[in-house]
C-alpha atoms as a PDB file:
ATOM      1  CA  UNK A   1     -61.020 -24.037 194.870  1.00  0.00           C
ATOM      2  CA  UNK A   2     -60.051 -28.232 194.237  1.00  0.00           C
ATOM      3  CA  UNK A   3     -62.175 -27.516 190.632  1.00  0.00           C
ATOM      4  CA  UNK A   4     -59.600 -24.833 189.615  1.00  0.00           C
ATOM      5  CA  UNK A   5     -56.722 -26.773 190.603  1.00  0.00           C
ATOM      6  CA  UNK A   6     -58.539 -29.937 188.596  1.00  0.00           C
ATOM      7  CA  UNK A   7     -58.763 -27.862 185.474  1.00  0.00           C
ATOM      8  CA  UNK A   8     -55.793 -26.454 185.833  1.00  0.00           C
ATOM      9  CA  UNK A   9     -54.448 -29.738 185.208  1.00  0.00           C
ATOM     10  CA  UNK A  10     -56.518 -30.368 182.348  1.00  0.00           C
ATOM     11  CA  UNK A  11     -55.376 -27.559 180.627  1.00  0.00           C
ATOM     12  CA  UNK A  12     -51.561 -28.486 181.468  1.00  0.00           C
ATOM     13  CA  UNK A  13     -52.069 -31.582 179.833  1.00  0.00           C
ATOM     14  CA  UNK A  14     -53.731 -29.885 176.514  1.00  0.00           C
ATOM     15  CA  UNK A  15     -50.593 -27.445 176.599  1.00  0.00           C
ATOM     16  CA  UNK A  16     -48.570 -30.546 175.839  1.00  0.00           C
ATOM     17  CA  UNK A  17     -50.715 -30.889 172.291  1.00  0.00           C
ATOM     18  CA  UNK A  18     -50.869 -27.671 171.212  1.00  0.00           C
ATOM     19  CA  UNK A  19     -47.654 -26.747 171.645  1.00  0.00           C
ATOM     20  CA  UNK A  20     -45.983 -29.410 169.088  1.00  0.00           C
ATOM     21  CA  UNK A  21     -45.208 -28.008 166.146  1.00  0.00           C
ATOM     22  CA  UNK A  22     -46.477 -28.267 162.730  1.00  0.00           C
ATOM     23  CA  UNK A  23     -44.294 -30.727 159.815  1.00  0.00           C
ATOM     24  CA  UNK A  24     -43.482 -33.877 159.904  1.00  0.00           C
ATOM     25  CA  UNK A  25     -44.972 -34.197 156.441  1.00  0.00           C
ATOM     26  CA  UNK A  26     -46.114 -37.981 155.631  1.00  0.00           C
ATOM     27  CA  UNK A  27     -44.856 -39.341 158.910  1.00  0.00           C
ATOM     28  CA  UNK A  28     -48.003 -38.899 160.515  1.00  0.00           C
ATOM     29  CA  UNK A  29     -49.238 -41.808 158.457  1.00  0.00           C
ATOM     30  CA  UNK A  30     -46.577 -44.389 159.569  1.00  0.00           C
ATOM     31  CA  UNK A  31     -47.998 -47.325 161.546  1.00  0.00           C
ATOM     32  CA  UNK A  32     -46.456 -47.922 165.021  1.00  0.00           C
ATOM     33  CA  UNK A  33     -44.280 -50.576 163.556  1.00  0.00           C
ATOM     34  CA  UNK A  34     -42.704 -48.373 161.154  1.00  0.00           C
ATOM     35  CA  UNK A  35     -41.486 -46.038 163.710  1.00  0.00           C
ATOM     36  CA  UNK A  36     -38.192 -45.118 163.968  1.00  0.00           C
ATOM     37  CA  UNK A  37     -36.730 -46.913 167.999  1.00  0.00           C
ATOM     38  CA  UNK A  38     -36.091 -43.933 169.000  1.00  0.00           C
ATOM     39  CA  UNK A  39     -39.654 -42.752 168.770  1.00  0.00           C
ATOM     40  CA  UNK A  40     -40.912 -45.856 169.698  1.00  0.00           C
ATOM     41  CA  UNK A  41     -39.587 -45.144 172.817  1.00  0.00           C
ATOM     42  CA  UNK A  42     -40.519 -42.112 173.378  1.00  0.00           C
ATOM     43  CA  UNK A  43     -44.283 -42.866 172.309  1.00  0.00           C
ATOM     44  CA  UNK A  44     -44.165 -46.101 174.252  1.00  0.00           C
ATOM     45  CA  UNK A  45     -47.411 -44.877 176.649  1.00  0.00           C
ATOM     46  CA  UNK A  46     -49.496 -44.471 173.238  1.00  0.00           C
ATOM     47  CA  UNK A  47     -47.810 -47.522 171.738  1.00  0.00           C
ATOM     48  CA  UNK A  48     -51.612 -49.302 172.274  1.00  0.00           C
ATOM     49  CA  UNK A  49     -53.519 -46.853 170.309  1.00  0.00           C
ATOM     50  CA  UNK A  50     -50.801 -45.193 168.126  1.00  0.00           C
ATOM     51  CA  UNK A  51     -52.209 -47.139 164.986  1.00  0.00           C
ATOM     52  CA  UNK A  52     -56.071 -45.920 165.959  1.00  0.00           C
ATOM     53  CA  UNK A  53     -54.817 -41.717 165.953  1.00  0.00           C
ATOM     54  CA  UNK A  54     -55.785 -39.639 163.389  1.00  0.00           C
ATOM     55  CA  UNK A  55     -52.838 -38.434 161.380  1.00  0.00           C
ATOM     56  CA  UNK A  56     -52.665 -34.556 163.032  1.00  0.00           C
ATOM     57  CA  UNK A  57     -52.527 -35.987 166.672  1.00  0.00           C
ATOM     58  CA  UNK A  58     -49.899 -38.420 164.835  1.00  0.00           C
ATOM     59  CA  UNK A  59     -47.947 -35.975 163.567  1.00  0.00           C
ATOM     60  CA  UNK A  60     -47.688 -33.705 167.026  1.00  0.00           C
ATOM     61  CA  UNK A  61     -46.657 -36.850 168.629  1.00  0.00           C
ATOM     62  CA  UNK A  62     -44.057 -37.423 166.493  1.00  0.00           C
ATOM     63  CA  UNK A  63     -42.827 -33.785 167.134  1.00  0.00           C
ATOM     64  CA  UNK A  64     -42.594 -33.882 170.560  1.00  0.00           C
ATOM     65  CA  UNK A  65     -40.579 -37.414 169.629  1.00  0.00           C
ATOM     66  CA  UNK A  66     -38.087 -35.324 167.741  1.00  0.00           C
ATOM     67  CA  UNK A  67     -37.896 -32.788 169.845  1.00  0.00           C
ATOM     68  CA  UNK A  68     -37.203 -34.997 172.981  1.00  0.00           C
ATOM     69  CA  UNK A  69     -33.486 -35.530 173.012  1.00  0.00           C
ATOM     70  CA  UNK A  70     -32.962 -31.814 172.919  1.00  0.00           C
ATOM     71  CA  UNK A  71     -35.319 -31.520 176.354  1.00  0.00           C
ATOM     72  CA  UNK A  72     -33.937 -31.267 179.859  1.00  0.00           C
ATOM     73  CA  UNK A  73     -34.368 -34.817 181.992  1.00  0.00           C
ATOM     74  CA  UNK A  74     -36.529 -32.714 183.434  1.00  0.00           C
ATOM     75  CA  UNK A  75     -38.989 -31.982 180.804  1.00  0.00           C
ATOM     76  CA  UNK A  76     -38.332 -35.220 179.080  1.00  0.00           C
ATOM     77  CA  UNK A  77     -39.970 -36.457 182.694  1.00  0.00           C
ATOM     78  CA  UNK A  78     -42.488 -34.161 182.731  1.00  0.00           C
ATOM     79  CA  UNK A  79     -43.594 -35.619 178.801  1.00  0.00           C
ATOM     80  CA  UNK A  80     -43.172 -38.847 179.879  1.00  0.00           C
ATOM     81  CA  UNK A  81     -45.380 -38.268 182.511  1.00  0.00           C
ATOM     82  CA  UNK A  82     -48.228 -36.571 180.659  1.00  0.00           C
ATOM     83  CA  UNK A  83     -47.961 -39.163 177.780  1.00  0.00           C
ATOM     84  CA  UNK A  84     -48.753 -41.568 180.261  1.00  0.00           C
ATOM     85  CA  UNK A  85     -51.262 -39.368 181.843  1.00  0.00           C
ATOM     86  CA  UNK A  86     -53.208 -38.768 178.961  1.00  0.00           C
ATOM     87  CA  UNK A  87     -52.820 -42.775 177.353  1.00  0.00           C
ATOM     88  CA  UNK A  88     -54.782 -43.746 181.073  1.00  0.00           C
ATOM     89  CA  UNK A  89     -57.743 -41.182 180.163  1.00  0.00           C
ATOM     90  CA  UNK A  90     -60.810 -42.689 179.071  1.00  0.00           C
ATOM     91  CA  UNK A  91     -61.998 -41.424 175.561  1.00  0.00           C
ATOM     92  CA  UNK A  92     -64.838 -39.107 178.055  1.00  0.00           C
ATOM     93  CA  UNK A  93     -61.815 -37.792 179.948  1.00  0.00           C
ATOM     94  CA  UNK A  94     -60.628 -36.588 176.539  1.00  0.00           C
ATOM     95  CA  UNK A  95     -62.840 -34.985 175.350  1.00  0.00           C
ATOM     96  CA  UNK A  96     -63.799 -33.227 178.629  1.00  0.00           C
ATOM     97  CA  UNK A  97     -59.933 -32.184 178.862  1.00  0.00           C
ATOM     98  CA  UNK A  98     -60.318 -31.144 175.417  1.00  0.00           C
ATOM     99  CA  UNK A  99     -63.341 -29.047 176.446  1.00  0.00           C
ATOM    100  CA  UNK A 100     -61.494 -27.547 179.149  1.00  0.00           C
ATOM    101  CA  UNK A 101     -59.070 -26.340 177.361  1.00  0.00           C
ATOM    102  CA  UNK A 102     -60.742 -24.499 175.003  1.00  0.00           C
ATOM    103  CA  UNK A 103     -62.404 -22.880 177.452  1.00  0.00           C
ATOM    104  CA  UNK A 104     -59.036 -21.737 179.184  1.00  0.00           C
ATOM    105  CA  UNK A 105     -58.069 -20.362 175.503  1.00  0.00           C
ATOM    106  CA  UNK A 106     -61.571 -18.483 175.450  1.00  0.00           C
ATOM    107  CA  UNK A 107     -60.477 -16.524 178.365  1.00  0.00           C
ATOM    108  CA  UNK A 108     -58.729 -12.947 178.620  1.00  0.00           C
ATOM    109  CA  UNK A 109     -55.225 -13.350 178.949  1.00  0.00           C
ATOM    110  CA  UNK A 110     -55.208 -11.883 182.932  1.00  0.00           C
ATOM    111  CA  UNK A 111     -57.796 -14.688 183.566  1.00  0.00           C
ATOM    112  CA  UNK A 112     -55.362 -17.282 182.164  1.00  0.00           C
ATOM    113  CA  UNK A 113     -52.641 -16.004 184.000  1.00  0.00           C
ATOM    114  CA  UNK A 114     -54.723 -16.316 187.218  1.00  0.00           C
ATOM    115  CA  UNK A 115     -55.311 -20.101 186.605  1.00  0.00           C
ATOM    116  CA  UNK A 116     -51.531 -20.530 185.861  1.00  0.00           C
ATOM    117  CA  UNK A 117     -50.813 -19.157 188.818  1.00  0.00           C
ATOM    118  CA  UNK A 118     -53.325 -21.029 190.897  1.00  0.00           C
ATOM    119  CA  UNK A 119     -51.938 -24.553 189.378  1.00  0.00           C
ATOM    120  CA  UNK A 120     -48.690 -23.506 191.030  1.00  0.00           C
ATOM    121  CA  UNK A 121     -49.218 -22.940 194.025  1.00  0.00           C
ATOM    122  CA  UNK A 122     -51.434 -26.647 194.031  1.00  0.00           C
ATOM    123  CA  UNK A 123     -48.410 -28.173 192.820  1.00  0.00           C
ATOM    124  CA  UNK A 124     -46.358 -26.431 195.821  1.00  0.00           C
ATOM    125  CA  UNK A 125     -48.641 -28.024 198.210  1.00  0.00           C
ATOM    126  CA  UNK A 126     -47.987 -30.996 200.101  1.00  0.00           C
ATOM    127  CA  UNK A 127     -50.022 -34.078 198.880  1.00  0.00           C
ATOM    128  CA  UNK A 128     -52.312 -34.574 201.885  1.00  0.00           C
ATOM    129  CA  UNK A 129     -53.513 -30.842 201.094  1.00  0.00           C
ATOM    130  CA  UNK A 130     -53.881 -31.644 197.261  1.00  0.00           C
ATOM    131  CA  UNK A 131     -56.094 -34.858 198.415  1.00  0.00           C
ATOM    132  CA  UNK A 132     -58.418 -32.932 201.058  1.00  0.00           C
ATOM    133  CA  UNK A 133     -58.692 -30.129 198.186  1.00  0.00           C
ATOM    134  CA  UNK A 134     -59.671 -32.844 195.761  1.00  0.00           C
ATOM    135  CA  UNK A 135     -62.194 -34.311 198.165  1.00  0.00           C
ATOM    136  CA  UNK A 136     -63.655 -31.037 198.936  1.00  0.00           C
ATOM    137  CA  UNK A 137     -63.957 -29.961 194.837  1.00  0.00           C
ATOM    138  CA  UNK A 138     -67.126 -28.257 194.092  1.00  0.00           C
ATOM    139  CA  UNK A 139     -68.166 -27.875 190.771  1.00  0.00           C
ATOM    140  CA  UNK A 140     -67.693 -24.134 190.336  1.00  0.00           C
ATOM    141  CA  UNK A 141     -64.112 -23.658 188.616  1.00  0.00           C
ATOM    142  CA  UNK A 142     -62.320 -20.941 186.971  1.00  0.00           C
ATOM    143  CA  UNK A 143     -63.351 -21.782 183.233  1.00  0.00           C
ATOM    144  CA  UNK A 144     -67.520 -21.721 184.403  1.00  0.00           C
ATOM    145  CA  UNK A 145     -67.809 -25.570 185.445  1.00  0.00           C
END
């Protein structure tokens, strides 16, 4: 049951990416210290690899950037939060989170909707539950893990 929960949050995370939209032209080319302050800011958990991106993940970044002062504090917490998140993953992490969530997109919609719903009621539970669910993890998951 931890596994769904696990790539539940993996999938969360590769929400963030996908939904960015599409157009900030040449931007995606700029190097960190050609950034305007106020995406700077913004981007300050990627600030370390910005200049090592390839242009498209550049270029969603710099949406979300743009998009950011028209967010609620609460979702400008929640991207903070999963910037950070995903600058701490290890290039395996990635990649497996990147897995993961083409896997959730694979599924039928009803399926999806399942693992939505199962990621909040984890995030409804009180932490000492979330850590004895993480503890107990096996590896069978919703997406076939």
């Amino acid at each position: 049951m931890a596994g769904i929960y696990r790539t539940a949050l993996m999938v969360v995370l590769m929400l963030l990416w996908s939904t960015a939209g599409i157009g900030a032209g040449a931007a995606e080319d700029k190097p960190w210290a050609q950034l305007r302050d106020d995406e700077r800011q913004v981007l300050a958990p990627l600030a370390k690899e910005w200049d090592g991106m390839r242009p498209w993940q550049r270029e969603k970044m710099l949406n979300i950037a743009h998009d950011y002062p028209k967010m609620t504090p609460e979702q400008q917490q929640r991207v903070q939060q999963r910037l950070s998140n995903w600058s701490r993953m290890t290039p395996y992490e990635r990649e497996n989170a990147r897995k993961q969530y083409q896997k959730f997109h694979a599924l039928p919609p009803e399926k999806q909707q399942a693992l939505r719903h199962a990621w909040e009621a984890y995030q409804k539970l009180p932490e000492a539950e979330r850590q004895r669910l993480s503890v107990e993890a096996t590896p069978e998951d919703g997406l076939g893990n």
